[in-house]
Protein backbone atom coordinates (compact mmCIF):
# COMPACT_ATOMS: atom_id res chain seq x y z
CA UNK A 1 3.06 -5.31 -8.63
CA UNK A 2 -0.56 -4.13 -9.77
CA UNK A 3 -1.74 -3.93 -13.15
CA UNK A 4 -5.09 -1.93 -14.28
CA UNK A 5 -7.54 -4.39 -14.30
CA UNK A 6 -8.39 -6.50 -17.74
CA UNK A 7 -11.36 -8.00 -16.39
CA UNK A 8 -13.95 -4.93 -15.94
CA UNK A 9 -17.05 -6.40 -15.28
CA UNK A 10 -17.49 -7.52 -11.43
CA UNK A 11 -17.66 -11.22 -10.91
CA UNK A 12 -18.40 -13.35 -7.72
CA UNK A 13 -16.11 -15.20 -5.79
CA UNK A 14 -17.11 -18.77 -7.10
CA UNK A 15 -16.67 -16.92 -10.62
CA UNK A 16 -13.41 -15.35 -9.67
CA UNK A 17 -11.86 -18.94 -7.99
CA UNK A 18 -13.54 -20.75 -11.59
CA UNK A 19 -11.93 -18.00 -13.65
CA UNK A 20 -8.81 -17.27 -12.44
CA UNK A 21 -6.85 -20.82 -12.64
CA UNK A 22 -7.74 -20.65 -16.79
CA UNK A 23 -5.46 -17.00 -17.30
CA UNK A 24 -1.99 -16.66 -17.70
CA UNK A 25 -1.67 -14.02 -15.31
CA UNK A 26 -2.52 -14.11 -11.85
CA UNK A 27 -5.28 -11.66 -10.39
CA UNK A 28 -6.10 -10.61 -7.37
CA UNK A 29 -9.69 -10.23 -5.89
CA UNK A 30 -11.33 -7.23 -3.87
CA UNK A 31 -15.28 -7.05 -3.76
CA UNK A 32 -15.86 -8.55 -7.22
CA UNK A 33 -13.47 -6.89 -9.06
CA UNK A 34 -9.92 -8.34 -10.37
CA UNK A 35 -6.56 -6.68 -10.69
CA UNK A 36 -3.60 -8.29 -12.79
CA UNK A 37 -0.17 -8.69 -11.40
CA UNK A 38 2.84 -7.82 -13.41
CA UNK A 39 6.29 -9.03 -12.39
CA UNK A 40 8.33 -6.96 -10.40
CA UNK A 41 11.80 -6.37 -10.43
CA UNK A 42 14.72 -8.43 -9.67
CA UNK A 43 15.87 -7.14 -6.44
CA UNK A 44 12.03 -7.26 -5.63
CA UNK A 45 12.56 -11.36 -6.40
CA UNK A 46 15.59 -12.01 -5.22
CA UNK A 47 14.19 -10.69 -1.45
CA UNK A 48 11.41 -12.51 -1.67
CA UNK A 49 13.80 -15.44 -2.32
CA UNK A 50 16.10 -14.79 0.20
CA UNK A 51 13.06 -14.81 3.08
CA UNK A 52 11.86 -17.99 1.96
CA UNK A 53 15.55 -19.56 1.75
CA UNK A 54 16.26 -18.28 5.37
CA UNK A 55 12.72 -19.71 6.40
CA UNK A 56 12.31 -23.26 4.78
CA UNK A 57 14.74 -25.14 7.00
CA UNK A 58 13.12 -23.81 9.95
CA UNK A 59 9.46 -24.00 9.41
CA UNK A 60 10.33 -27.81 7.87
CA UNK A 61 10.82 -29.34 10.88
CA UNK A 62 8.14 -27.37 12.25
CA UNK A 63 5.23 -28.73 10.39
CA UNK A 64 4.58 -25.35 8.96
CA UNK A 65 4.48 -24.19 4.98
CA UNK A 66 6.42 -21.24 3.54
CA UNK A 67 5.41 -20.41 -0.11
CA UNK A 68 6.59 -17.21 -2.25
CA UNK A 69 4.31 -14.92 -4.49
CA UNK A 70 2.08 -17.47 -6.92
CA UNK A 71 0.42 -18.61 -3.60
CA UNK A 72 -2.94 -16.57 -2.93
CA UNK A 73 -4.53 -16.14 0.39
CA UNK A 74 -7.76 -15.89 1.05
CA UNK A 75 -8.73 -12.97 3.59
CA UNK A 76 -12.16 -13.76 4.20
CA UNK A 77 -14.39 -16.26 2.25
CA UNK A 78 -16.24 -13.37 0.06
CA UNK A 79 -12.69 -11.14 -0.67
CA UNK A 80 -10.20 -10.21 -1.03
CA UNK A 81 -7.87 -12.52 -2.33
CA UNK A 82 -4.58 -11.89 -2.39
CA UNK A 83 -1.10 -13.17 -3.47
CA UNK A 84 1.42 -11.92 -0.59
CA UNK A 85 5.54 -12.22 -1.83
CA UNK A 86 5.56 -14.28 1.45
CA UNK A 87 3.57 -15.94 3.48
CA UNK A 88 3.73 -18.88 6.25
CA UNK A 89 1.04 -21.14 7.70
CA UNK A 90 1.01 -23.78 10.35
CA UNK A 91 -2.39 -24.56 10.18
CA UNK A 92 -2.97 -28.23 9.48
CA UNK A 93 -5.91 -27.25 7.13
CA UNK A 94 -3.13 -25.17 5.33
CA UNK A 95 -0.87 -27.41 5.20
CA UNK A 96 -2.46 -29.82 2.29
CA UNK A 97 -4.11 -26.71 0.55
CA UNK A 98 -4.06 -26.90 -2.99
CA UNK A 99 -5.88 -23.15 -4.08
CA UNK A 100 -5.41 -20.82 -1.24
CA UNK A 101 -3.92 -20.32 2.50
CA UNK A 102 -6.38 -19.15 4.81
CA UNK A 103 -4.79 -19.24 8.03
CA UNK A 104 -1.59 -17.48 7.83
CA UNK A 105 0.45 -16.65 10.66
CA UNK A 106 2.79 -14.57 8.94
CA UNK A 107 2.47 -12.30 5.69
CA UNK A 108 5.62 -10.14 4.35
CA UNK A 109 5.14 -8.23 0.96
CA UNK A 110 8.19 -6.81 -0.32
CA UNK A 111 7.86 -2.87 -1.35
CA UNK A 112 8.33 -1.35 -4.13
CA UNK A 113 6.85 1.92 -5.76
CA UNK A 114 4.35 0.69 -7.55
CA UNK A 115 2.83 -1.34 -4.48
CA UNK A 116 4.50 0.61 -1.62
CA UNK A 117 0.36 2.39 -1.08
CA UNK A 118 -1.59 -0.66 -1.34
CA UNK A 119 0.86 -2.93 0.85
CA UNK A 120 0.48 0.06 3.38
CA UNK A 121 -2.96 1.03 3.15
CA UNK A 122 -5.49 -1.64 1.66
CA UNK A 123 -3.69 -5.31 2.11
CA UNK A 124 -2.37 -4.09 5.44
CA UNK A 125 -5.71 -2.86 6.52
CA UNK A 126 -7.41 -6.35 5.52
CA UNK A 127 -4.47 -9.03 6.46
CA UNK A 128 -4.82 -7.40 9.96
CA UNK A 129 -8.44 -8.47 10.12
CA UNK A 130 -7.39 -11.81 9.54
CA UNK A 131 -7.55 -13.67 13.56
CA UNK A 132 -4.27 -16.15 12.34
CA UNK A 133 -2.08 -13.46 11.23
CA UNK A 134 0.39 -12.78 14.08
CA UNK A 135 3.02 -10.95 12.02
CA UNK A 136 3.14 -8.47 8.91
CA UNK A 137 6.57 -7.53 7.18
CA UNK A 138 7.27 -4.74 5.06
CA UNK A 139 10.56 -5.34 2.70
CA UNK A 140 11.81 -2.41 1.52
CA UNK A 141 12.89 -3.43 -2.10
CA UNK A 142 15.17 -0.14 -2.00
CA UNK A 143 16.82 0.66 1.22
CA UNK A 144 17.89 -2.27 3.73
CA UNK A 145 14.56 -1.12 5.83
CA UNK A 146 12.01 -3.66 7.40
CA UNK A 147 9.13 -2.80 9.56
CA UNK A 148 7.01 -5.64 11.34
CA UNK A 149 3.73 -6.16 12.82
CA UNK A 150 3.43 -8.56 15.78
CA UNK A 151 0.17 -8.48 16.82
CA UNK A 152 -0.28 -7.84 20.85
CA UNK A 153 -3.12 -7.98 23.12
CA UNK A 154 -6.41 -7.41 21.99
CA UNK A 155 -6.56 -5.26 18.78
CA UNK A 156 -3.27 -3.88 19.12
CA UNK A 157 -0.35 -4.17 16.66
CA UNK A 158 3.18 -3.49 17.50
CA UNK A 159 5.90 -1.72 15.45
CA UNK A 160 8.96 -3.15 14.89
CA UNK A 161 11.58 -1.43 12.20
CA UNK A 162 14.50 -3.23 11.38
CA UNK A 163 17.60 -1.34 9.53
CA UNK A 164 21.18 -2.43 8.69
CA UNK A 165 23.14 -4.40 11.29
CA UNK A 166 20.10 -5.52 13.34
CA UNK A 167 18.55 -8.75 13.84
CA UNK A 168 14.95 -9.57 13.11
CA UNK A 169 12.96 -11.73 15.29
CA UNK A 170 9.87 -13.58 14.24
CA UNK A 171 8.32 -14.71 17.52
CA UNK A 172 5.40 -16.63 16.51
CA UNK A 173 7.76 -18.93 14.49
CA UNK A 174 10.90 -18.41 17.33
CA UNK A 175 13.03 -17.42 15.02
CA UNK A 176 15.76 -15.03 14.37
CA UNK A 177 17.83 -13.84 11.45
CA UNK A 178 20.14 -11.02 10.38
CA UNK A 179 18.51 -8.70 7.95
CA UNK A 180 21.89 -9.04 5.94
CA UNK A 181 20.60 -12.20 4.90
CA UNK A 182 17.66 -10.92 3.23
CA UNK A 183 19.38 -8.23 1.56
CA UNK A 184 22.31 -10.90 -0.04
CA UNK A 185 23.30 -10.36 -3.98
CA UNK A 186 19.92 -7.69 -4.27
CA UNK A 187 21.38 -4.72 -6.01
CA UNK A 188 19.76 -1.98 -4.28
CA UNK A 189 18.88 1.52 -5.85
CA UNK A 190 20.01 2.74 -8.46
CA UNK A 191 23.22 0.73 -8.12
CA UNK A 192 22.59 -0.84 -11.30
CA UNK A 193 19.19 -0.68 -13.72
């Protein structure tokens, strides 16, 4: 989730990367200006969670990384930064980085109202810029709903929703899960508050 910013004044990138490591919050980074993040809520977590759990063993043995929300990556070198609920690299340059991921091949960001516009419009506008990425999940926080993004030839994107009972397939990693699993213990709705 997105806080107003606390840091009004616009600061560079080699201010922002200087800065940010010395807050107790973690901040995101669009065109000079930063934007707190505030924790979300626990079925927001616990999917996050449950992707990386169903991931790990996989990606392990396949000298890739999987890391969950306090991991930023960096879109281009001058901004944004951002810090995805999940996101997976097998670059090798990626693989010992120790601020940042810049070659993702997949980015999922788990919705919920608060962040449901900006995972839609802004971060899904820039991660798709970004010549690594190969797939972009939407997580509904809510509803057992998941849309995907596997990019295709040339510019194009293609749109895969996922809803109870199916099975999601994440081809640049060949691998497959039921979207059950992501959706295990999360109280949805208003179930419980």
């Amino acid at each position: 989730m997105v806080a107003t910013s606390q840091q009004p004044q616009k600061m560079t990138i080699e201010e922002y990367l200087a800065w940010e490591p010395q807050q107790d919050l973690r901040y995101e980074y669009v065109n000079g200006e930063v934007f707190a993040m505030t924790g979300g809520t626990i079925p927001h977590n616990d999917i996050a969670l449950n992707f990386y759990r169903a991931l790990y063993p996989h990606l392990r043995a396949r000298d890739c990384r999987v890391n969950v929300s306090d991991v930023k990556v960096q879109v281009t070198p001058q901004s944004p930064y951002y810090y995805p609920d999940v996101i997976v690299s097998c670059d090798p340059q990626d693989l010992n980085a120790r601020k940042f991921i810049q070659n993702p091949k997949i980015i999922a960001e788990v919705l919920s109202p608060g962040t449901s516009s900006k995972d839609r419009g802004e971060k899904f506008t820039n991660y798709l810029k970004m010549p690594s990425l190969q797939e972009y999940l939407l997580i509904d926080s809510e509803t057992i709903s998941v849309e995907r993004y596997c990019r295709g030839e040339g510019r194009m994107w293609l749109y895969y929703p996922y809803t109870e009972g199916d099975i999601i397939t994440l081809s640049s990693i060949e691998f497959e899960f039921a979207i059950a699993l992501l959706y295990e213990g999360v109280v949805l709705g208003t179930e419980a508050e």
